[in-house]
PDB file of N, CA and C in Angstrom:
ATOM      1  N   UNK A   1     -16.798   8.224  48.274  1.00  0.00           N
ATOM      2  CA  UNK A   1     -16.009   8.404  47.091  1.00  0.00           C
ATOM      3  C   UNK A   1     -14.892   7.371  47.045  1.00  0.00           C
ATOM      4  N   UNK A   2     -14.264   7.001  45.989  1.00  0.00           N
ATOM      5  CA  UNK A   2     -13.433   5.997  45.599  1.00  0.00           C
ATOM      6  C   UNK A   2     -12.533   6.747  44.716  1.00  0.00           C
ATOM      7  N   UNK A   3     -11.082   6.756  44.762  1.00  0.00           N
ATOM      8  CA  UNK A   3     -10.548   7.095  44.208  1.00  0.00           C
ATOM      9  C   UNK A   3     -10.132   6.679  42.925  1.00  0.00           C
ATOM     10  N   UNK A   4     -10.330   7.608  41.678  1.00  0.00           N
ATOM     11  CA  UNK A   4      -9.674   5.664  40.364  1.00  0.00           C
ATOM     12  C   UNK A   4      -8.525   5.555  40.281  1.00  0.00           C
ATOM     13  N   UNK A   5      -7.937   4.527  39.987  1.00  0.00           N
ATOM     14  CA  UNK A   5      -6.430   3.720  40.396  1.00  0.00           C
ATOM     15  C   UNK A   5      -5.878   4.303  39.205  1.00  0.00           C
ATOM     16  N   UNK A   6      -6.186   4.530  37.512  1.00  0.00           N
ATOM     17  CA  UNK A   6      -5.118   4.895  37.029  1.00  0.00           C
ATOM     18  C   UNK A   6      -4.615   6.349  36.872  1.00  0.00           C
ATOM     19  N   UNK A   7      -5.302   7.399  37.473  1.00  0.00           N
ATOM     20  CA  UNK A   7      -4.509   8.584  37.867  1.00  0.00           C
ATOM     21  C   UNK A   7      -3.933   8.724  39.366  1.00  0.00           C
ATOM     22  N   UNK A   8      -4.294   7.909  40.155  1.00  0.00           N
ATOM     23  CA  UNK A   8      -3.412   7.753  41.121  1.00  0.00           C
ATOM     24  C   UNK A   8      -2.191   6.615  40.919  1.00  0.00           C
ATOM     25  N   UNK A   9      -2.303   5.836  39.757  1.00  0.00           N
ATOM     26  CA  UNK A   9      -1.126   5.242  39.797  1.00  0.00           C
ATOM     27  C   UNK A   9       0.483   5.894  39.129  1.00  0.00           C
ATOM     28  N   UNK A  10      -0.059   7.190  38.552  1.00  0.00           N
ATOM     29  CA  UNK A  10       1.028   8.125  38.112  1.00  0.00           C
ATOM     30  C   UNK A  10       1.566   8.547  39.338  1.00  0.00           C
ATOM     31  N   UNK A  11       0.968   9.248  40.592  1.00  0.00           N
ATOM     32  CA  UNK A  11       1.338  10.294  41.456  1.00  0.00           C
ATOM     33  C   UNK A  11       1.767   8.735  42.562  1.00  0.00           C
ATOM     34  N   UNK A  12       1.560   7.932  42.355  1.00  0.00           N
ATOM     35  CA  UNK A  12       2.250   7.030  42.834  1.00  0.00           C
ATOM     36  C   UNK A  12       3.875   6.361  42.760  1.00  0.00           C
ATOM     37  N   UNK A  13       3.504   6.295  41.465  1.00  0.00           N
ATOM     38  CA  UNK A  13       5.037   6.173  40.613  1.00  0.00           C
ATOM     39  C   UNK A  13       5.558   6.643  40.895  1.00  0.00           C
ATOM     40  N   UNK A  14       5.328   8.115  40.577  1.00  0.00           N
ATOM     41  CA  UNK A  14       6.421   9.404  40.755  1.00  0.00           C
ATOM     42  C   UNK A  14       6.608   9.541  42.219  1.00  0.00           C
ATOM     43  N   UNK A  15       5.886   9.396  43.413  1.00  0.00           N
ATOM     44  CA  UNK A  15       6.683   9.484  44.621  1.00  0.00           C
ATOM     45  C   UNK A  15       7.841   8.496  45.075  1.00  0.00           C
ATOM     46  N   UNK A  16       6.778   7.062  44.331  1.00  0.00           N
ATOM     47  CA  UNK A  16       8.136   5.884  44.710  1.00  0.00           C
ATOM     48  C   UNK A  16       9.646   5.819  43.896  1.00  0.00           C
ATOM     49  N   UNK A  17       9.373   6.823  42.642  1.00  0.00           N
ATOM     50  CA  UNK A  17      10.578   6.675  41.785  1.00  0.00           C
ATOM     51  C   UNK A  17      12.031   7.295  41.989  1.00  0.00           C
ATOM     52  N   UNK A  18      11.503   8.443  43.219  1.00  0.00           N
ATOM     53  CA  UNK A  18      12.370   9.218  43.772  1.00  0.00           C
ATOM     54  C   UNK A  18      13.271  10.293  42.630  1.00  0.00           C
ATOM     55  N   UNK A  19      12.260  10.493  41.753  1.00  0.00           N
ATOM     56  CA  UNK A  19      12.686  11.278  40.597  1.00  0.00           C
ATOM     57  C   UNK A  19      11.925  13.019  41.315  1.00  0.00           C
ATOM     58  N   UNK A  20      12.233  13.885  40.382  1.00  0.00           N
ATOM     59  CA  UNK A  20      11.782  14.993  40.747  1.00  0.00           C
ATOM     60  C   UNK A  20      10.068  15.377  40.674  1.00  0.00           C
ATOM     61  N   UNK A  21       9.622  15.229  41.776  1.00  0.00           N
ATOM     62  CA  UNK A  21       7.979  15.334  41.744  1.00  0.00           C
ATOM     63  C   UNK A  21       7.751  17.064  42.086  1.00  0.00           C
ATOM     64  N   UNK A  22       8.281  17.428  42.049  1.00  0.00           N
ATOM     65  CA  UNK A  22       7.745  19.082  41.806  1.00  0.00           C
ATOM     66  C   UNK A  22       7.748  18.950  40.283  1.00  0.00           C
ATOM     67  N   UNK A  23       8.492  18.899  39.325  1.00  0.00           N
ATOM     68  CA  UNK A  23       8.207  19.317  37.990  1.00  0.00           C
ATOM     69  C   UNK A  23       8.493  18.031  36.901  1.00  0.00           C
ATOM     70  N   UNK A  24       7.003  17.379  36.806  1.00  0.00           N
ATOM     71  CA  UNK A  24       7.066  16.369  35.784  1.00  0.00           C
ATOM     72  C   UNK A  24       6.158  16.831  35.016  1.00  0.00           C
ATOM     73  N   UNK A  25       5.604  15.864  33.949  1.00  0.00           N
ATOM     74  CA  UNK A  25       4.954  15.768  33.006  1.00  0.00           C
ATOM     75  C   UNK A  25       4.364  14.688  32.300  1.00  0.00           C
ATOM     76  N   UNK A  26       3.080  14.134  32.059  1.00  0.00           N
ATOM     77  CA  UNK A  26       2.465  12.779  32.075  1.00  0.00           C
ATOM     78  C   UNK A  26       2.561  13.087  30.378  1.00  0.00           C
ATOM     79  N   UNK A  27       2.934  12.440  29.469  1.00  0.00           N
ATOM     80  CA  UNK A  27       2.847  12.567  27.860  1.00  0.00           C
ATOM     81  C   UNK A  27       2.436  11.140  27.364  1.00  0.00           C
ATOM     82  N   UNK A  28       1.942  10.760  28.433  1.00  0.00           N
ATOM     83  CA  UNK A  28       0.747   9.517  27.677  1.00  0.00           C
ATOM     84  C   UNK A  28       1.258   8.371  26.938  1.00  0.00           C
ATOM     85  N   UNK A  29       1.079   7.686  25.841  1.00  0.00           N
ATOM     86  CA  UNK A  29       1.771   6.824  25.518  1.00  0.00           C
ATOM     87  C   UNK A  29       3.089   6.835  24.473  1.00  0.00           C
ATOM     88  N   UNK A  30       4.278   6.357  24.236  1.00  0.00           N
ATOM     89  CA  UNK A  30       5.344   6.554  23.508  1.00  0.00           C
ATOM     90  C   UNK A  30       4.920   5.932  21.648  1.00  0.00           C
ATOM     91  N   UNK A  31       5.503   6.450  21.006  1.00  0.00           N
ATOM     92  CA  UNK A  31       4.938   5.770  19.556  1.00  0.00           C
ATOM     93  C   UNK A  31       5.378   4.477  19.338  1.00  0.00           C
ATOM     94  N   UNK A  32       4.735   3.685  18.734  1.00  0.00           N
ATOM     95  CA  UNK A  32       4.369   2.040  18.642  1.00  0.00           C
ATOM     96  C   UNK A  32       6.226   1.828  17.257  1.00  0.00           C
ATOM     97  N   UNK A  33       6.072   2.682  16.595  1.00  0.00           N
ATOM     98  CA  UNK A  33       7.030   2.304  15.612  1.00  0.00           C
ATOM     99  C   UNK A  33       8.374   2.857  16.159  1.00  0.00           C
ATOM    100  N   UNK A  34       8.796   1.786  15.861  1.00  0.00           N
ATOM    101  CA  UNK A  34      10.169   1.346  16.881  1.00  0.00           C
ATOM    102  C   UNK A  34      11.074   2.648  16.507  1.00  0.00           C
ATOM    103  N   UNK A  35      11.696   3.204  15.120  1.00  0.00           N
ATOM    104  CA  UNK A  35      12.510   4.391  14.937  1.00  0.00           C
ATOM    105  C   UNK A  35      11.814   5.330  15.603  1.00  0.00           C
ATOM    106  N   UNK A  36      10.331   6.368  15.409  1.00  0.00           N
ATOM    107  CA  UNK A  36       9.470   6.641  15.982  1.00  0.00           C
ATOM    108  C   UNK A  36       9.880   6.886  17.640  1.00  0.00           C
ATOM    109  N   UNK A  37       9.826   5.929  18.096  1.00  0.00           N
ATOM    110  CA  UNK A  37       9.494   5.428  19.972  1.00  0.00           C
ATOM    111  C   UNK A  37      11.298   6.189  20.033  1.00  0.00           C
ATOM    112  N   UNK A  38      12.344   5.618  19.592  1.00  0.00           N
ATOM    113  CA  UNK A  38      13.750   5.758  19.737  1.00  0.00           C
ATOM    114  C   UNK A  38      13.487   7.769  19.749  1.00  0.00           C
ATOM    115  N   UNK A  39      13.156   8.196  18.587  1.00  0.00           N
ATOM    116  CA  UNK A  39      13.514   9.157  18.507  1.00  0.00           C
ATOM    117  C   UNK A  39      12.411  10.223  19.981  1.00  0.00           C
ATOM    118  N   UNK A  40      11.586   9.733  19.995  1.00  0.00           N
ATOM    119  CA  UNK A  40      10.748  10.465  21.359  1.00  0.00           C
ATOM    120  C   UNK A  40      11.462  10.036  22.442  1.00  0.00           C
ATOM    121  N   UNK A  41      12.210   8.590  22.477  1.00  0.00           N
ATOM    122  CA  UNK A  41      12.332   8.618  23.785  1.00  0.00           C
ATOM    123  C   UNK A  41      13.617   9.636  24.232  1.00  0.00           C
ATOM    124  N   UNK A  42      14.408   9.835  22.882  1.00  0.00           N
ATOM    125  CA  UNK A  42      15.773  10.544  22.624  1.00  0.00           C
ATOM    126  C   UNK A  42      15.470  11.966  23.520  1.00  0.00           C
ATOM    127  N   UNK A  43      14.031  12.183  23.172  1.00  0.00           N
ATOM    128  CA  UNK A  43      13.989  14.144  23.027  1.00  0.00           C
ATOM    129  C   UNK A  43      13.177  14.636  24.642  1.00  0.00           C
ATOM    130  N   UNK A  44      12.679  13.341  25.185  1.00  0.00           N
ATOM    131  CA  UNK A  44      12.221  13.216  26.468  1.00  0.00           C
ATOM    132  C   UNK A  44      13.102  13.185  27.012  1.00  0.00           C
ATOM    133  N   UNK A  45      14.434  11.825  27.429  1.00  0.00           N
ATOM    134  CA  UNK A  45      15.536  11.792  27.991  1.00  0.00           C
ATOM    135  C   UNK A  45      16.224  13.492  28.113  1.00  0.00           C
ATOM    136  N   UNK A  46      16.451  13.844  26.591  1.00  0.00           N
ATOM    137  CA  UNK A  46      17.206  15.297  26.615  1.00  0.00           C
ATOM    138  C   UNK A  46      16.255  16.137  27.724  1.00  0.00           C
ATOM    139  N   UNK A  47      14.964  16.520  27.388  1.00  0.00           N
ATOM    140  CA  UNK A  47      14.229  17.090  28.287  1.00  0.00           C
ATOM    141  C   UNK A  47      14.433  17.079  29.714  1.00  0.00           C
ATOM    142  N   UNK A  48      14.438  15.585  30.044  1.00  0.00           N
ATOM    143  CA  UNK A  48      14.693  15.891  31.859  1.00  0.00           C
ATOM    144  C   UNK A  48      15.535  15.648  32.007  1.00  0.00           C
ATOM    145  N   UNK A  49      17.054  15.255  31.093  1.00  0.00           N
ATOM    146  CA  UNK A  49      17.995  15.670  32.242  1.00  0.00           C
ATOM    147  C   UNK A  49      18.592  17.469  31.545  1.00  0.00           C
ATOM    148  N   UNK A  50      18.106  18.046  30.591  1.00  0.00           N
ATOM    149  CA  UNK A  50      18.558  19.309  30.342  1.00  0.00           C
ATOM    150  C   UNK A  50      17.671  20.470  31.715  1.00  0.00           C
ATOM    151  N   UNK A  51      16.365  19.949  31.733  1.00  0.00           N
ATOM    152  CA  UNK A  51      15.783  20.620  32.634  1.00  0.00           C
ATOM    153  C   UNK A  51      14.942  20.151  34.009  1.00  0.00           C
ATOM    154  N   UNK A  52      15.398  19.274  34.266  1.00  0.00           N
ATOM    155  CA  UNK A  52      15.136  18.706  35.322  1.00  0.00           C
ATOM    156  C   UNK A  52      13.797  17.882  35.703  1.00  0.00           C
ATOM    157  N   UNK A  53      12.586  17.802  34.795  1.00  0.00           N
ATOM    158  CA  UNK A  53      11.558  17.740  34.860  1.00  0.00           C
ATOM    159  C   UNK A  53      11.548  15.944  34.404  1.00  0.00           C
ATOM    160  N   UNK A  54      10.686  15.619  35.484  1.00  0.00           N
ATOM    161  CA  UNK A  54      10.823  14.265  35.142  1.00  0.00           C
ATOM    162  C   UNK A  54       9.569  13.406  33.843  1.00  0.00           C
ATOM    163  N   UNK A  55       9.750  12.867  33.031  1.00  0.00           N
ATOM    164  CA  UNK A  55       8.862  12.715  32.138  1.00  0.00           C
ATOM    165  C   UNK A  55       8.331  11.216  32.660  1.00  0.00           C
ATOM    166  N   UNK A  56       6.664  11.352  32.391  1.00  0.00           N
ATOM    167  CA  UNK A  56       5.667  10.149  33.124  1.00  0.00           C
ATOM    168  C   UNK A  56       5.205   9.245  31.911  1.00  0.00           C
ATOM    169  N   UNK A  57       5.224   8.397  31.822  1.00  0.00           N
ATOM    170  CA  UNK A  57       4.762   7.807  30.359  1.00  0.00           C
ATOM    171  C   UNK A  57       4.359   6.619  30.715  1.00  0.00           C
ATOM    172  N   UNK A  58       2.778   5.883  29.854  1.00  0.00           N
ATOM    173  CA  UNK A  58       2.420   4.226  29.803  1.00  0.00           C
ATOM    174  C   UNK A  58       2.296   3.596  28.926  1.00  0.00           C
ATOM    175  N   UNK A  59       2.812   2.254  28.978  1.00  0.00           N
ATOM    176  CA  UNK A  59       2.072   1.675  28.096  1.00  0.00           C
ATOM    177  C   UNK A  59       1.382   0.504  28.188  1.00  0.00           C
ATOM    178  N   UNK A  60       0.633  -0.305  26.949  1.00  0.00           N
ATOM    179  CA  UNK A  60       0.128  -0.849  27.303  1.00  0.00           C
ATOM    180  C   UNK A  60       0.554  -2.248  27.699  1.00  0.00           C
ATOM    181  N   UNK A  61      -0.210  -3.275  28.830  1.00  0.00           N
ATOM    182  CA  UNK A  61       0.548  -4.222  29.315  1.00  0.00           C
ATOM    183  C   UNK A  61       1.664  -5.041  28.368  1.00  0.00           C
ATOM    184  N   UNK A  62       1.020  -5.474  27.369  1.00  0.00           N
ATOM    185  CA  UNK A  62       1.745  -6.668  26.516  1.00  0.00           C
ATOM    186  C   UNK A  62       3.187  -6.054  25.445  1.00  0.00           C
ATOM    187  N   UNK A  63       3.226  -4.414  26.126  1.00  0.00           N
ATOM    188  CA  UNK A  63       4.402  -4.051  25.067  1.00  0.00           C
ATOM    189  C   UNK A  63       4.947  -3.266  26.124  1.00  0.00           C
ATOM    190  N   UNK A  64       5.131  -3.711  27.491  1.00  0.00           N
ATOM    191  CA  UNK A  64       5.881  -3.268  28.340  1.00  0.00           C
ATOM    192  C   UNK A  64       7.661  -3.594  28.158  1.00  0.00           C
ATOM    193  N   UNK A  65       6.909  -4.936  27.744  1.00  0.00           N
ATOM    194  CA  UNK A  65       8.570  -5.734  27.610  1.00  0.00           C
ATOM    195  C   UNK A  65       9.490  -4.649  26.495  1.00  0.00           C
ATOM    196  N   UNK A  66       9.139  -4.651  25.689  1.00  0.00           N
ATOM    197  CA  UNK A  66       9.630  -3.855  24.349  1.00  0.00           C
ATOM    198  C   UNK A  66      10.094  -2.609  24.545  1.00  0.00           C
ATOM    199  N   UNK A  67       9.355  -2.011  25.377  1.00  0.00           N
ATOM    200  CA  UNK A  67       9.015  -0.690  25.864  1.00  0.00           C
ATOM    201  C   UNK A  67      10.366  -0.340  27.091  1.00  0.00           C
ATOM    202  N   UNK A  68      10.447  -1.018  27.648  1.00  0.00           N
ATOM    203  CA  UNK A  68      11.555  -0.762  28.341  1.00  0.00           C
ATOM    204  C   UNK A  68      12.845  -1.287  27.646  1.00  0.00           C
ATOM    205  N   UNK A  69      12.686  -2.142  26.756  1.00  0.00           N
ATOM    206  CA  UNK A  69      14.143  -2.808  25.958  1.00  0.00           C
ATOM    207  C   UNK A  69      14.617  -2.024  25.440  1.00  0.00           C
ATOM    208  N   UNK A  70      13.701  -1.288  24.336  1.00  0.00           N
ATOM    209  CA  UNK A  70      14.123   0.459  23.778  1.00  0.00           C
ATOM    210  C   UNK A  70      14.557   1.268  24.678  1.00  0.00           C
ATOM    211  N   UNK A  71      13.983   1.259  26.005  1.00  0.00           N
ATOM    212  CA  UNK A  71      14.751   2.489  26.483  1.00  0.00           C
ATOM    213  C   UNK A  71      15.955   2.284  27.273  1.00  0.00           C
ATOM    214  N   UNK A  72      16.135   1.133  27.678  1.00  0.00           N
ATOM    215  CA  UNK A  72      17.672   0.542  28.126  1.00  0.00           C
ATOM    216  C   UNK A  72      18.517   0.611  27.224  1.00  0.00           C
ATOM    217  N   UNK A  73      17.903   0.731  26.131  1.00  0.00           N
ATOM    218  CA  UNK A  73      19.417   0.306  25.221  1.00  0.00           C
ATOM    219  C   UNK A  73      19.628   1.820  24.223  1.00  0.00           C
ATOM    220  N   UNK A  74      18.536   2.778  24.692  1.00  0.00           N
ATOM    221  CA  UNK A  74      18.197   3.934  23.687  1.00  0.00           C
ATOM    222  C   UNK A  74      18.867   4.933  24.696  1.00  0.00           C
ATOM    223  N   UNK A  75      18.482   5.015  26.285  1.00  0.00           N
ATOM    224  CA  UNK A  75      19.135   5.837  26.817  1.00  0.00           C
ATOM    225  C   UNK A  75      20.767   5.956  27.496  1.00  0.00           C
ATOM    226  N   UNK A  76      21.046   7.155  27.404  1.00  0.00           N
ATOM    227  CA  UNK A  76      22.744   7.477  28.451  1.00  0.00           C
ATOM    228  C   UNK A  76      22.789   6.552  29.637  1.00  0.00           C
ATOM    229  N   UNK A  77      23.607   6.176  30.111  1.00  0.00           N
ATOM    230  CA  UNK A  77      23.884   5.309  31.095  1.00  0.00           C
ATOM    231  C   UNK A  77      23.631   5.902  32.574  1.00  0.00           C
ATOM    232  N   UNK A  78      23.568   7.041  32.746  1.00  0.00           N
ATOM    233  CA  UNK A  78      23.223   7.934  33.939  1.00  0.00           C
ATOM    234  C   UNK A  78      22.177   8.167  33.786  1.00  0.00           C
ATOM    235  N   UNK A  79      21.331   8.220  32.949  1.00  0.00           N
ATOM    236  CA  UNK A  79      19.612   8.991  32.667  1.00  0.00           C
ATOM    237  C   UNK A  79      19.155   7.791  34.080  1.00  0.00           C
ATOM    238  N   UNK A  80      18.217   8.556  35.196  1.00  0.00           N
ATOM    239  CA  UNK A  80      17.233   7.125  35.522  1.00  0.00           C
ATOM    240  C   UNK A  80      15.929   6.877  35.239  1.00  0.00           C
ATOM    241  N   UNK A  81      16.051   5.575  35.070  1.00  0.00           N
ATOM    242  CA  UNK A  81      14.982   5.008  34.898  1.00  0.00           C
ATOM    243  C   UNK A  81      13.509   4.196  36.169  1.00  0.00           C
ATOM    244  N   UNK A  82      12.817   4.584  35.829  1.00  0.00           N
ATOM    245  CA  UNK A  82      12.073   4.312  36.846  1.00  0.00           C
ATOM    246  C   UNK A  82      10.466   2.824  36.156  1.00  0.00           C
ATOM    247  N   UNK A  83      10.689   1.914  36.459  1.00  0.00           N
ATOM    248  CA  UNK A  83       9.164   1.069  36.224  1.00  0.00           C
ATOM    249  C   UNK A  83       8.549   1.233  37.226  1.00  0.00           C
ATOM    250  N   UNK A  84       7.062   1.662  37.328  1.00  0.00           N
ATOM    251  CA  UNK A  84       5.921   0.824  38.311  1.00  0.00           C
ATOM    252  C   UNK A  84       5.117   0.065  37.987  1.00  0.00           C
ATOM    253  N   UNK A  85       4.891  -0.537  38.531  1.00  0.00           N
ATOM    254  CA  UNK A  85       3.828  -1.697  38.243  1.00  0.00           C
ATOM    255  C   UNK A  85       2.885  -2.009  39.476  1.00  0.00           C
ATOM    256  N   UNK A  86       1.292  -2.483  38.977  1.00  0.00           N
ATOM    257  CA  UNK A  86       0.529  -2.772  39.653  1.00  0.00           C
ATOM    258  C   UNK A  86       0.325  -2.128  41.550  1.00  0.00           C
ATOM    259  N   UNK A  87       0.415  -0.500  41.401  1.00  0.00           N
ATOM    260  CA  UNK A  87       0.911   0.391  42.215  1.00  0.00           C
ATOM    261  C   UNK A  87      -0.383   0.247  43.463  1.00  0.00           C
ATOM    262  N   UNK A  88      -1.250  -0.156  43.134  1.00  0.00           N
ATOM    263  CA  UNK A  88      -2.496  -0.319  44.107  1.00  0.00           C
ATOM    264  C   UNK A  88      -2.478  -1.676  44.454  1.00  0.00           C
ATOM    265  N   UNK A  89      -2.009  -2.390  44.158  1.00  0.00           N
ATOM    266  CA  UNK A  89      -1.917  -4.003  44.373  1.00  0.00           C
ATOM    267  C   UNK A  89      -0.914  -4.461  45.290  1.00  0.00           C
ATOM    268  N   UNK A  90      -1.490  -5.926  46.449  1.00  0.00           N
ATOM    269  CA  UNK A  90      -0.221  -6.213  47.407  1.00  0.00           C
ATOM    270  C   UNK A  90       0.973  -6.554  46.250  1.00  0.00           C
ATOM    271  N   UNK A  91       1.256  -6.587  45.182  1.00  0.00           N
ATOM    272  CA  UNK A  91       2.116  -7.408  44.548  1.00  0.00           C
ATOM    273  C   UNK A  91       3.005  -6.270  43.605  1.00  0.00           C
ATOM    274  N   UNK A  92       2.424  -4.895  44.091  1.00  0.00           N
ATOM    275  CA  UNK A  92       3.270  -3.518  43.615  1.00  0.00           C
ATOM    276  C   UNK A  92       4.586  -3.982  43.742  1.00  0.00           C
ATOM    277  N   UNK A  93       5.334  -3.365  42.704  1.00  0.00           N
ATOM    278  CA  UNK A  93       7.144  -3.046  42.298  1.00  0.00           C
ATOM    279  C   UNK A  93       7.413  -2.163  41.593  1.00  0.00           C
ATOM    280  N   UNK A  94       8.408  -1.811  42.232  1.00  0.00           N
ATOM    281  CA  UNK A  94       8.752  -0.211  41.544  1.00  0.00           C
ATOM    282  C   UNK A  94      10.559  -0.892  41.979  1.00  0.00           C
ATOM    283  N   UNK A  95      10.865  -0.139  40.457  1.00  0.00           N
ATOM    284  CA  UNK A  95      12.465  -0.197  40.326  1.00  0.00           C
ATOM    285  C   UNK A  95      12.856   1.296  39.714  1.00  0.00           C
ATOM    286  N   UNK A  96      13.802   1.643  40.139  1.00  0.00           N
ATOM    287  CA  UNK A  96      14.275   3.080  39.769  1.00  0.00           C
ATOM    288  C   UNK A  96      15.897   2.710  40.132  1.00  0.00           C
ATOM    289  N   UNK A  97      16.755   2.856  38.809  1.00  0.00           N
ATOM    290  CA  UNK A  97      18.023   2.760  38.848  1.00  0.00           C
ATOM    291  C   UNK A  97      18.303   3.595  37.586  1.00  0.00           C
ATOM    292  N   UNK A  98      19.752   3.688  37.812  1.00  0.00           N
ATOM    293  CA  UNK A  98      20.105   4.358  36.366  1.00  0.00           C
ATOM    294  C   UNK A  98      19.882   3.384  35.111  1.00  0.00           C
ATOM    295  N   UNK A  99      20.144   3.863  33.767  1.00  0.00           N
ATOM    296  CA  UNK A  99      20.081   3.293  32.771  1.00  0.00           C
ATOM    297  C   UNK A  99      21.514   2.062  33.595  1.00  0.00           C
ATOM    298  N   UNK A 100      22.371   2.532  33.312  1.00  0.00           N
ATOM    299  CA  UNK A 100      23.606   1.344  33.151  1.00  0.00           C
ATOM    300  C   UNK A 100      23.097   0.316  34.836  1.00  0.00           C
ATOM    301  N   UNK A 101      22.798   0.696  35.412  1.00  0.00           N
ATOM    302  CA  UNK A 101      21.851  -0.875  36.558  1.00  0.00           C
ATOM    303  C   UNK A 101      21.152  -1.450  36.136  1.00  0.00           C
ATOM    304  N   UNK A 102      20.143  -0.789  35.215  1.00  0.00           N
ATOM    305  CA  UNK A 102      19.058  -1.791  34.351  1.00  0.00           C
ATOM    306  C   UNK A 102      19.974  -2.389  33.170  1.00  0.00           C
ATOM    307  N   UNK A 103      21.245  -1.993  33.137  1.00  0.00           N
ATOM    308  CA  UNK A 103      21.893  -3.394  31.678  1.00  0.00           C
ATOM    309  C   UNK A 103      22.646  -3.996  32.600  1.00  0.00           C
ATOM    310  N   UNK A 104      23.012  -4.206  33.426  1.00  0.00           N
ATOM    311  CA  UNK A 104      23.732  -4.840  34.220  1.00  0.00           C
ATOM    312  C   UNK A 104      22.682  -6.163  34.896  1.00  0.00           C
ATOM    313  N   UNK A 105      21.599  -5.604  35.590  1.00  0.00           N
ATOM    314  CA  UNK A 105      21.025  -6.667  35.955  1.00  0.00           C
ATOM    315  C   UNK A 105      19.602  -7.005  35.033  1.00  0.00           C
ATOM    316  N   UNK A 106      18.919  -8.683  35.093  1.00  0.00           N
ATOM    317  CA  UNK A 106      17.781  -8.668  34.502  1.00  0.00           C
ATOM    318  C   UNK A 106      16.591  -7.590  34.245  1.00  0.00           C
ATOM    319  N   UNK A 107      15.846  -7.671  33.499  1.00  0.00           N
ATOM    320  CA  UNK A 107      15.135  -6.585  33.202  1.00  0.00           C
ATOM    321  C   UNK A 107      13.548  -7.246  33.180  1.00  0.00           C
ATOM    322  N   UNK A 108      13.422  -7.273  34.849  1.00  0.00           N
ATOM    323  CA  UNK A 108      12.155  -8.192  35.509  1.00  0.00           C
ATOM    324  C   UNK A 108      11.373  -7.348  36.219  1.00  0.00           C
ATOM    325  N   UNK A 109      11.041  -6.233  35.549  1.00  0.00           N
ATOM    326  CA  UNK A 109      10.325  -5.111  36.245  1.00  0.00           C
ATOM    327  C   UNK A 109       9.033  -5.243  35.120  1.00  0.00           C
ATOM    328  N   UNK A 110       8.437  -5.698  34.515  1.00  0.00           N
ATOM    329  CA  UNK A 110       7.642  -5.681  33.702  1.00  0.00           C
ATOM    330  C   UNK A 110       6.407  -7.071  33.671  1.00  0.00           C
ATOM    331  N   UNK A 111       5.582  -6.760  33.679  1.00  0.00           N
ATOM    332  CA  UNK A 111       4.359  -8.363  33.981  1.00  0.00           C
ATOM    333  C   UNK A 111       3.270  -8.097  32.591  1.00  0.00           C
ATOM    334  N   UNK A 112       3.270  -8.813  31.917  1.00  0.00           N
ATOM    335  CA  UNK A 112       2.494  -8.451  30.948  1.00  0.00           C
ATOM    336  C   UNK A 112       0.996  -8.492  31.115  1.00  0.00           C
ATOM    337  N   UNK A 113       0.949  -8.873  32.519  1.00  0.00           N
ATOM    338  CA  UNK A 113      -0.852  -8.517  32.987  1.00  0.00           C
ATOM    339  C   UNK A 113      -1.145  -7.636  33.623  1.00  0.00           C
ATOM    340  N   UNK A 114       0.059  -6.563  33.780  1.00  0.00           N
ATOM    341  CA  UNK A 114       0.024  -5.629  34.831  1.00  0.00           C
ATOM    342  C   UNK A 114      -0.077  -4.300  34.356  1.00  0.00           C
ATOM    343  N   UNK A 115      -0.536  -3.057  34.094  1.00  0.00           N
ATOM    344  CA  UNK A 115      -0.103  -1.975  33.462  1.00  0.00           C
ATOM    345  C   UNK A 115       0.951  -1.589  34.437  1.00  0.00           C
ATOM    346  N   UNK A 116       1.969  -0.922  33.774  1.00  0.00           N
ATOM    347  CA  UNK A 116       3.018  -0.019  34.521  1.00  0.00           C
ATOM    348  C   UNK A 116       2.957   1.459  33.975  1.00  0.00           C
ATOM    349  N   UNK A 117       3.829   2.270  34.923  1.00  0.00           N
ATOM    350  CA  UNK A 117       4.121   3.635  34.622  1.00  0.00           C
ATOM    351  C   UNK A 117       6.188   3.752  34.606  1.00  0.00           C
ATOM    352  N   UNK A 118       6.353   4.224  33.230  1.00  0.00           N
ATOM    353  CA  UNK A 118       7.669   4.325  33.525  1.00  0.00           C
ATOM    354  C   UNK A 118       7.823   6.046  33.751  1.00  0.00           C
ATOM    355  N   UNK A 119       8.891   6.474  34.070  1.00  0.00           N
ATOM    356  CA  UNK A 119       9.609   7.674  34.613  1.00  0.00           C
ATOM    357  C   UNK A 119      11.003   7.898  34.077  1.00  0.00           C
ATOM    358  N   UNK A 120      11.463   9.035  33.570  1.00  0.00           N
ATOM    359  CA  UNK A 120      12.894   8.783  33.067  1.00  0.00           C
ATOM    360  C   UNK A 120      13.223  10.393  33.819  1.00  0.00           C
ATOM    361  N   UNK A 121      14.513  10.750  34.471  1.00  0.00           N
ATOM    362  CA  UNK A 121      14.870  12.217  34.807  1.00  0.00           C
ATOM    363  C   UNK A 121      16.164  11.729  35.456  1.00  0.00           C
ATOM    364  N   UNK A 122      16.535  12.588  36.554  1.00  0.00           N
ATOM    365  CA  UNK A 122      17.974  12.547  36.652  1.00  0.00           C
ATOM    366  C   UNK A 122      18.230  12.509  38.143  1.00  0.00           C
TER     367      UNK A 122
END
């Protein structure tokens, strides 16, 4: 047996993200239209840090960049944020800082040939 890489690359994420892995939730991809994406990412953020549950979300490679720009600049400065990328690969990275570390430093967690898994909780 062989395990497949993209449901193990969630339970991957979530151990390296050091977010809460007893109670998350995988909700698949965020909406493409930018007000849309703002307002889900709004009601997810509220979600795990009101109840602790960390929210799992992907997208696809070439709108990773975007995808995290919205949520740096959409979420509280304490919410954290978590990227993985290429989690089965020697060339895996995983960053997990709060929102205000990801505006402070570059925002080089993202490869547009790579799928990632982001993570947002507290």
């Amino acid at each position: 047996m062989v395990p497949l890489t993209g449901p193990v690359s969630l339970l991957l994420a979530l151990a390296a993200s050091g977010l809460n892995g007893q109670n998350f939730a995988f909700v698949g991809y965020l909406p493409q239209d930018a007000s849309e994406r703002q307002t889900r990412i709004r009601e997810l953020e509220t979600l795990a840090l009101k109840t602790g549950q960390t929210q799992l979300f992907i997208e696809t490679p070439y709108r990773n960049a975007a995808l995290l720009q919205a949520l740096v600049q959409t979420m509280h400065h304490n919410t954290r944020l978590c990227v993985a990328r290429g989690q089965t690969l020697a060339t895996s990275h995983v960053r997990s800082e709060t929102v205000k570390a990801w505006r402070a430093k570059p925002q080089t967690a993202t490869d547009e040939r790579l799928p990632a898994v982001f993570a947002i909780g507290r």
